[in-house]
Protein backbone atom coordinates (compact mmCIF):
# COMPACT_ATOMS: atom_id res chain seq x y z
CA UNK A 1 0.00 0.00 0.00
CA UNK A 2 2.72 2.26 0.66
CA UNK A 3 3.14 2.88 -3.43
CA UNK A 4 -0.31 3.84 -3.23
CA UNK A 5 0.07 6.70 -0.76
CA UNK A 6 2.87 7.61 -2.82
CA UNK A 7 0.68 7.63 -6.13
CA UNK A 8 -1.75 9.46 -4.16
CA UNK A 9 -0.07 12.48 -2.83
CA UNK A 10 1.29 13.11 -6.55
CA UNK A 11 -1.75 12.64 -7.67
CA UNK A 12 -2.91 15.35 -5.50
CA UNK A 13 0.19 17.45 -5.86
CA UNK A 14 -0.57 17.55 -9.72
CA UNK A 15 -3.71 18.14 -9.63
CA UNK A 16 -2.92 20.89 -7.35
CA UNK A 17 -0.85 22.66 -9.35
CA UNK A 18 -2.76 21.84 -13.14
CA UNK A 19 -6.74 22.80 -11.63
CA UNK A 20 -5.00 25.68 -9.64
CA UNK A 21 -2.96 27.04 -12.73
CA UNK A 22 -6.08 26.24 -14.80
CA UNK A 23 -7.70 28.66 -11.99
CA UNK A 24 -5.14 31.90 -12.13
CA UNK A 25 -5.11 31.90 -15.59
CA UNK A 26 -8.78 32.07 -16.13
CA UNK A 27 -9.51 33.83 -12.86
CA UNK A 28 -6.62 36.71 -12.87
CA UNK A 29 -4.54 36.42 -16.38
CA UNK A 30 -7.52 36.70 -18.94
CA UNK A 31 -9.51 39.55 -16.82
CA UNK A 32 -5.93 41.35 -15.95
CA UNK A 33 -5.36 41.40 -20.06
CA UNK A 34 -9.03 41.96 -20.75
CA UNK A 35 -8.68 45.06 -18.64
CA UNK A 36 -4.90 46.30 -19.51
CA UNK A 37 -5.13 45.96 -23.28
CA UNK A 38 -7.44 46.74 -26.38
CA UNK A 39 -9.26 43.83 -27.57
CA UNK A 40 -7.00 43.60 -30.84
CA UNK A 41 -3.93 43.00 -28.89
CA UNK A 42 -5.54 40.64 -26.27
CA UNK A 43 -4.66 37.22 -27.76
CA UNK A 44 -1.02 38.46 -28.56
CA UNK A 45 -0.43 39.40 -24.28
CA UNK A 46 -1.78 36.00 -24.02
CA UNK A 47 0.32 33.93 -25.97
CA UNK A 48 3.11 36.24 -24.36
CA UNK A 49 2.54 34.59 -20.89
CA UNK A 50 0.90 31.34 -22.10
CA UNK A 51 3.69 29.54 -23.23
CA UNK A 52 5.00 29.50 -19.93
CA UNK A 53 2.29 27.70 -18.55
CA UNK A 54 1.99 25.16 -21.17
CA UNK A 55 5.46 23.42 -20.51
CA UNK A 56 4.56 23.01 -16.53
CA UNK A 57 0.92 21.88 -17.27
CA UNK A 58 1.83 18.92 -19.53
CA UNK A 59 3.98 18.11 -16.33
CA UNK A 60 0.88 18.36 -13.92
CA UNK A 61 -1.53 16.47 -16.41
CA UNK A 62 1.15 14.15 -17.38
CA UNK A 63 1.74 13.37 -13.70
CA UNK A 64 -2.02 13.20 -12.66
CA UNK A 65 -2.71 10.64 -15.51
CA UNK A 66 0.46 8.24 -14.45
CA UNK A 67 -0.32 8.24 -10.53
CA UNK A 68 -4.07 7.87 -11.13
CA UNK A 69 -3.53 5.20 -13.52
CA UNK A 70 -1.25 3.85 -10.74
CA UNK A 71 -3.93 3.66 -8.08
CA UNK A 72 -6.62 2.38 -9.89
CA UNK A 73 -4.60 -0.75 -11.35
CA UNK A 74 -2.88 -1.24 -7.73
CA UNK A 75 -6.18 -0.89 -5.92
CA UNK A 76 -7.69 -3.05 -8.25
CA UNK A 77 -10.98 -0.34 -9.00
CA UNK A 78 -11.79 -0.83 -12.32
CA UNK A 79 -14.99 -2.27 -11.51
CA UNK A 80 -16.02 1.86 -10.30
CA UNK A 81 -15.72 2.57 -14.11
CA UNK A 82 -18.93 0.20 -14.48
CA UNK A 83 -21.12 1.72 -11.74
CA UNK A 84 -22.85 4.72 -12.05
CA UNK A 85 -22.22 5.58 -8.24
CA UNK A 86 -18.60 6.25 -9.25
CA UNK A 87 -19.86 8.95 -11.65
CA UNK A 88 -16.82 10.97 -10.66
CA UNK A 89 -14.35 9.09 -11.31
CA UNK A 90 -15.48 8.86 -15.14
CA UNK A 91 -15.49 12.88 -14.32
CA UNK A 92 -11.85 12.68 -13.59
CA UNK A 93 -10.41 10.34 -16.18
CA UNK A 94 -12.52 12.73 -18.64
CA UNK A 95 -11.35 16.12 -17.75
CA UNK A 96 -8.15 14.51 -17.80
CA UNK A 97 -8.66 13.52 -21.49
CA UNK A 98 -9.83 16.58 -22.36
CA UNK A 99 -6.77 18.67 -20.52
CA UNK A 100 -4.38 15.90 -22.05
CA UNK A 101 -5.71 16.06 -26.01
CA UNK A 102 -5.43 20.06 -25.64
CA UNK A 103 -1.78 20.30 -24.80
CA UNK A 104 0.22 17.18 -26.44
CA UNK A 105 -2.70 17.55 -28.93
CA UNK A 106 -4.67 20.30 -30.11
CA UNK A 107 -2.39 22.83 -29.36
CA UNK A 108 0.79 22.01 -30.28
CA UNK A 109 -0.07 20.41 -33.72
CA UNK A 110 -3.06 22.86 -34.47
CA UNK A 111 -4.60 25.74 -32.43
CA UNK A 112 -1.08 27.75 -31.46
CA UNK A 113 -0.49 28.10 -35.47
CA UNK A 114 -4.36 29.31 -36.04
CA UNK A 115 -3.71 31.50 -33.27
CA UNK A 116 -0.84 33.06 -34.70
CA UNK A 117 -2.61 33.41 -38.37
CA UNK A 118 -5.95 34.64 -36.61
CA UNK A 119 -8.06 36.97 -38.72
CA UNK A 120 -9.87 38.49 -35.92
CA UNK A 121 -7.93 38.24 -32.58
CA UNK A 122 -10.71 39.84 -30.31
CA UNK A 123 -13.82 37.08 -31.04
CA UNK A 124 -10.85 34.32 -30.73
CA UNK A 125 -9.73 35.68 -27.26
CA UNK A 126 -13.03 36.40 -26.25
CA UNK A 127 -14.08 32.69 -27.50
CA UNK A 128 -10.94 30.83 -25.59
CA UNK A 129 -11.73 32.47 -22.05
CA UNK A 130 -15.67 31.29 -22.29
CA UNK A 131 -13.72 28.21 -23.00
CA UNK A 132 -11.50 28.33 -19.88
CA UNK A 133 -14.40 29.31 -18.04
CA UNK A 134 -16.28 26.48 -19.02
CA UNK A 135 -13.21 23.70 -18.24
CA UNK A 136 -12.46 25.34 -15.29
CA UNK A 137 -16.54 24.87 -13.65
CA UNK A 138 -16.31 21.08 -15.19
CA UNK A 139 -12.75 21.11 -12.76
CA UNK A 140 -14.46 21.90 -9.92
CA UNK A 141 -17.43 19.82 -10.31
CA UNK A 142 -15.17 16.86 -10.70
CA UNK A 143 -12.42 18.29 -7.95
CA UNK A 144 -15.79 18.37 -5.64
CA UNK A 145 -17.19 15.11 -6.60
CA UNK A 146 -13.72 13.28 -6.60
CA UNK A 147 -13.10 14.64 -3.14
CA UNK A 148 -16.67 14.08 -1.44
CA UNK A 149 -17.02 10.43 -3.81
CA UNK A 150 -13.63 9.86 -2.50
CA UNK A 151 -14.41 10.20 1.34
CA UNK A 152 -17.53 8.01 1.00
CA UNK A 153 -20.21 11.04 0.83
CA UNK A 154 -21.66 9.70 -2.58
């Protein structure tokens, strides 16, 4: 069991750091450049700062996929992934999906390049914080559920 504790407090440690980064940037970084620059320039600030964030997510996702895969094989609980009870752990290993095809994925091979080339700069800033906003409520749904599911409340 002791590999499992271990598993565990990465687990949490990534998540930590991914869901929390996930949190500032949609929370303080997209308002602070909504506020400090015209809407033309918006997307260019954000790719400015972005790209340092993108390195240490993959980490965090990266990390939270391996020791949650870990616990799961070592605690023998696939059978959750069949009952509904466990809703959030489908919650989990789907926001995880999603997180993990949008930066070894999406990004890298498509979206940054779009980005760059974009034609109107405003409606695609505008358009990716409704999308953080949106990825970061589905975090906390499953960060609550996990949690509470976790501890036997569901």
């Amino acid at each position: 069991m002791g590999d499992i504790t271990i598993a565990r407090a990465i687990h949490v440690l990534a998540v930590m750091f991914w869901i929390g980064g996930v949190a500032f940037v949609t929370l303080v970084v997209m308002p602070f450049i909504r506020r400090a620059h015209p809407p033309a320039d918006r997307l260019a600030a954000f790719h400015k700062l972005e790209g340092s964030f993108a390195a240490q997510a993959r980490v965090w996702v990266l990390l939270a996929g391996v020791s949650g895969f870990w616990m799961v094989e070592r605690g023998q609980m696939w059978d959750r992934f069949a009952d509904l009870r466990f809703w959030w752990m489908h919650a989990m290993v789907g926001l995880w999906a999603i997180f993990a095809a949008m930066l070894f994925v999406i990004e890298p091979l498509f979206l940054h390049r779009r980005m760059e080339e974009s034609l109107k700069p405003a409606a695609d800033f505008d358009r990716m914080e409704v999308v953080h906003r949106g990825l970061l409520g589905l975090a906390v749904v499953t960060l609550l559920g996990a949690v509470a599911g976790s501890h036997g409340l569901l």
